[in-house]
Protein backbone atom coordinates (compact mmCIF):
# COMPACT_ATOMS: atom_id res chain seq x y z
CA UNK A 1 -35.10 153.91 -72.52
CA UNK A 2 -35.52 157.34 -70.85
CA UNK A 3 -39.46 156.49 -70.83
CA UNK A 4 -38.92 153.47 -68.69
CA UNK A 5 -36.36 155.30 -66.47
CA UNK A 6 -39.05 157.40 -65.58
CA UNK A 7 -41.55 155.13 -65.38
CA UNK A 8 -39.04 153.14 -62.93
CA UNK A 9 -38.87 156.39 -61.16
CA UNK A 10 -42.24 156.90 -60.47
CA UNK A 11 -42.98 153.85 -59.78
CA UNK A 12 -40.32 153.85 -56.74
CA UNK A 13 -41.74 157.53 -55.75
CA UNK A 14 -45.17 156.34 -56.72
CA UNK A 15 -44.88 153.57 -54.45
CA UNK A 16 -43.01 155.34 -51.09
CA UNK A 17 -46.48 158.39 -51.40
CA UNK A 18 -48.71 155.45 -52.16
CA UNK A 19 -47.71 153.51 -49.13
CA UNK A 20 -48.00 156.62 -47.34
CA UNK A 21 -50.89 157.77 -48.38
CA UNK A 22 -52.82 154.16 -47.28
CA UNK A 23 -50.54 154.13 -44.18
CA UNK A 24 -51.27 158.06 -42.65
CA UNK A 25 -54.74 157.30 -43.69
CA UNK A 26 -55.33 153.50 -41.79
CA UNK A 27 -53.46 155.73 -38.44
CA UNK A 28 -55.25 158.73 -39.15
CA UNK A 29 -58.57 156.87 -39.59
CA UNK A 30 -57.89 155.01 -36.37
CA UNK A 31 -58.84 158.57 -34.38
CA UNK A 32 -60.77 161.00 -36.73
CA UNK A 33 -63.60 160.53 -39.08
CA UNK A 34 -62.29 158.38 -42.69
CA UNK A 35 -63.36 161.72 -44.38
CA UNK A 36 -61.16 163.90 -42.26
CA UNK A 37 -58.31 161.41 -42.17
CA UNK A 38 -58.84 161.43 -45.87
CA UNK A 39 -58.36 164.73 -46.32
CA UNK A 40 -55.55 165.58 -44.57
CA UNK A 41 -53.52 162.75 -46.06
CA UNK A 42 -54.18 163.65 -49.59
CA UNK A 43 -53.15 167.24 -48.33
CA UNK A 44 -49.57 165.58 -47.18
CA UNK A 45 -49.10 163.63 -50.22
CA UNK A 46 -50.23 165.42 -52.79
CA UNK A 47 -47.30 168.45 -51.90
CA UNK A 48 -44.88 165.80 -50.79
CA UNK A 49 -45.68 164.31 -54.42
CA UNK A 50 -44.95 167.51 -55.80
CA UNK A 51 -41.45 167.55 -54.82
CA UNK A 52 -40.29 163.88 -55.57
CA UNK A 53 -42.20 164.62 -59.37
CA UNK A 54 -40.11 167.63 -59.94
CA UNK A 55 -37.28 166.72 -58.77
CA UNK A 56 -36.74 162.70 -59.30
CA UNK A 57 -39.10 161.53 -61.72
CA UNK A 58 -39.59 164.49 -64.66
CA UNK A 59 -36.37 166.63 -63.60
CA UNK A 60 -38.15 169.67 -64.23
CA UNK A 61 -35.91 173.04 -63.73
CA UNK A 62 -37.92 176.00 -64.61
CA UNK A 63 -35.73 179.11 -66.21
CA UNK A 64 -37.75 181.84 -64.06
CA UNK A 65 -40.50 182.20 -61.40
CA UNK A 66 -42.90 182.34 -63.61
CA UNK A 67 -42.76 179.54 -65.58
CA UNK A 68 -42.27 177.51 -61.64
CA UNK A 69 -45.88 179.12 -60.90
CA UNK A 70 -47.43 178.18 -64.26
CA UNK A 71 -46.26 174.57 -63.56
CA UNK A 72 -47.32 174.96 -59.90
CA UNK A 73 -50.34 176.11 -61.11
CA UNK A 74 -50.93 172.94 -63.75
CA UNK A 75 -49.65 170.55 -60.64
CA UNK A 76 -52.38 172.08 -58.51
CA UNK A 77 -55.30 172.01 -61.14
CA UNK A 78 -54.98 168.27 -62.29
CA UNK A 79 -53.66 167.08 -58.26
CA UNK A 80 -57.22 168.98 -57.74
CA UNK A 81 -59.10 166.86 -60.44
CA UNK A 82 -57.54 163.46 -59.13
CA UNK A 83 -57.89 164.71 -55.42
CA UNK A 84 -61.80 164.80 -56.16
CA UNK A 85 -61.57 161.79 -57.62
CA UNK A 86 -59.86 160.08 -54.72
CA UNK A 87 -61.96 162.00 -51.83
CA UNK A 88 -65.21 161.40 -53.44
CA UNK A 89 -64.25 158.02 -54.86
CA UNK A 90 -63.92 156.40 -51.32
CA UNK A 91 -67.02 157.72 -49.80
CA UNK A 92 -68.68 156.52 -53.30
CA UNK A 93 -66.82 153.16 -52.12
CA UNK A 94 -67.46 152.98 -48.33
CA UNK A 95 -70.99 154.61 -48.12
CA UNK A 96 -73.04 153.15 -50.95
CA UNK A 97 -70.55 150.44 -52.07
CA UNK A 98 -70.19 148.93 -48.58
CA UNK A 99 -66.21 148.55 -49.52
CA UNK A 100 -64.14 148.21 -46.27
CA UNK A 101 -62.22 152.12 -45.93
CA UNK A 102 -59.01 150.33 -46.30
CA UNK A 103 -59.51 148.52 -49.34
CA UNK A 104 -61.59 151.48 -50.60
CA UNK A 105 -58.66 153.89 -50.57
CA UNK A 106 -56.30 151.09 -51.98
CA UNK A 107 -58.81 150.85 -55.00
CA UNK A 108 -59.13 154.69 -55.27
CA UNK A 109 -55.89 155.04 -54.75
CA UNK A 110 -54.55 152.66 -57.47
CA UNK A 111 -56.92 154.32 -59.80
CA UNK A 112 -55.32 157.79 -59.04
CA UNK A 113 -51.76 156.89 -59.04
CA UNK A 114 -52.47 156.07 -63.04
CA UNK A 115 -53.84 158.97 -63.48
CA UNK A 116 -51.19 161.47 -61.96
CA UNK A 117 -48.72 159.72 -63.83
CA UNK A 118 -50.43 160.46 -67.00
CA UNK A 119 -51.53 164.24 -65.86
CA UNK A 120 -48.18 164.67 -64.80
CA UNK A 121 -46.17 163.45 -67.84
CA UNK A 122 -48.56 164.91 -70.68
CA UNK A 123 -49.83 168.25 -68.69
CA UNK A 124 -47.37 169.44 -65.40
CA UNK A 125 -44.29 168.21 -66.32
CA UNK A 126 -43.77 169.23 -70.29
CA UNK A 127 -40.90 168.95 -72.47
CA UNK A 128 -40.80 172.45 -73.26
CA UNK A 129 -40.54 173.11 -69.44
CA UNK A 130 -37.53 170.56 -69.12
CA UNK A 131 -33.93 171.57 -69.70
């Protein structure tokens, strides 16, 4: 039961940084490059994400300031691997793909969202970090 609580959880953060993720990107992409609208909205969400993870989702209250820096640390090592993924994902989509940008960064970011969780739950967020 606690699993699908916080699978519920995500799921409702998940979906409020996914929708803003594809929504800052379609307004940011209306003015700027898709590359630089890309990267400033991953930049947004993926500290924004940070906060709702640690706070709704895995409940994570670190004892000291170091152990909040390691877990900073793991959050910005795997956000780093799946930020890759994402950035160079859509211009593998949109420039040799011919994917629309919009329905690129849904796909990529679909893909991503999975894989957070996952990074999140098994690497950032351990048990033996959770009180």
């Amino acid at each position: 039961m606690k699993n699908q609580k916080k699978i519920i959880l995500y799921g409702i953060c998940g979906g409020f940084t996914t929708f803003l993720n594809i929504g800052l990107f379609y307004i940011l992409n209306q003015f700027i490059n898709y590359k630089l609208s890309n990267l400033i909205t991953l930049i947004l969400v993926k500290l924004l994400s940070y906060v709702l993870n640690k706070i709704i989702v895995f409940r994570v209250k670190q004892s000291n300031k170091k152990e909040l820096g390691k877990e900073f640390i793991r959050y910005g090592i795997s956000r780093t691997l799946t930020f890759g993924i994402d950035y160079f994902g859509l211009i593998l989509l949109v420039d040799y793909y011919f994917i629309s940008k919009t329905i690129g960064k849904i796909i990529m970011t679909t893909i991503v969202v999975i894989i957070n969780y996952l990074l999140g739950k098994k690497y950032v967020f351990t048990k033996k970090n959770t009180q």
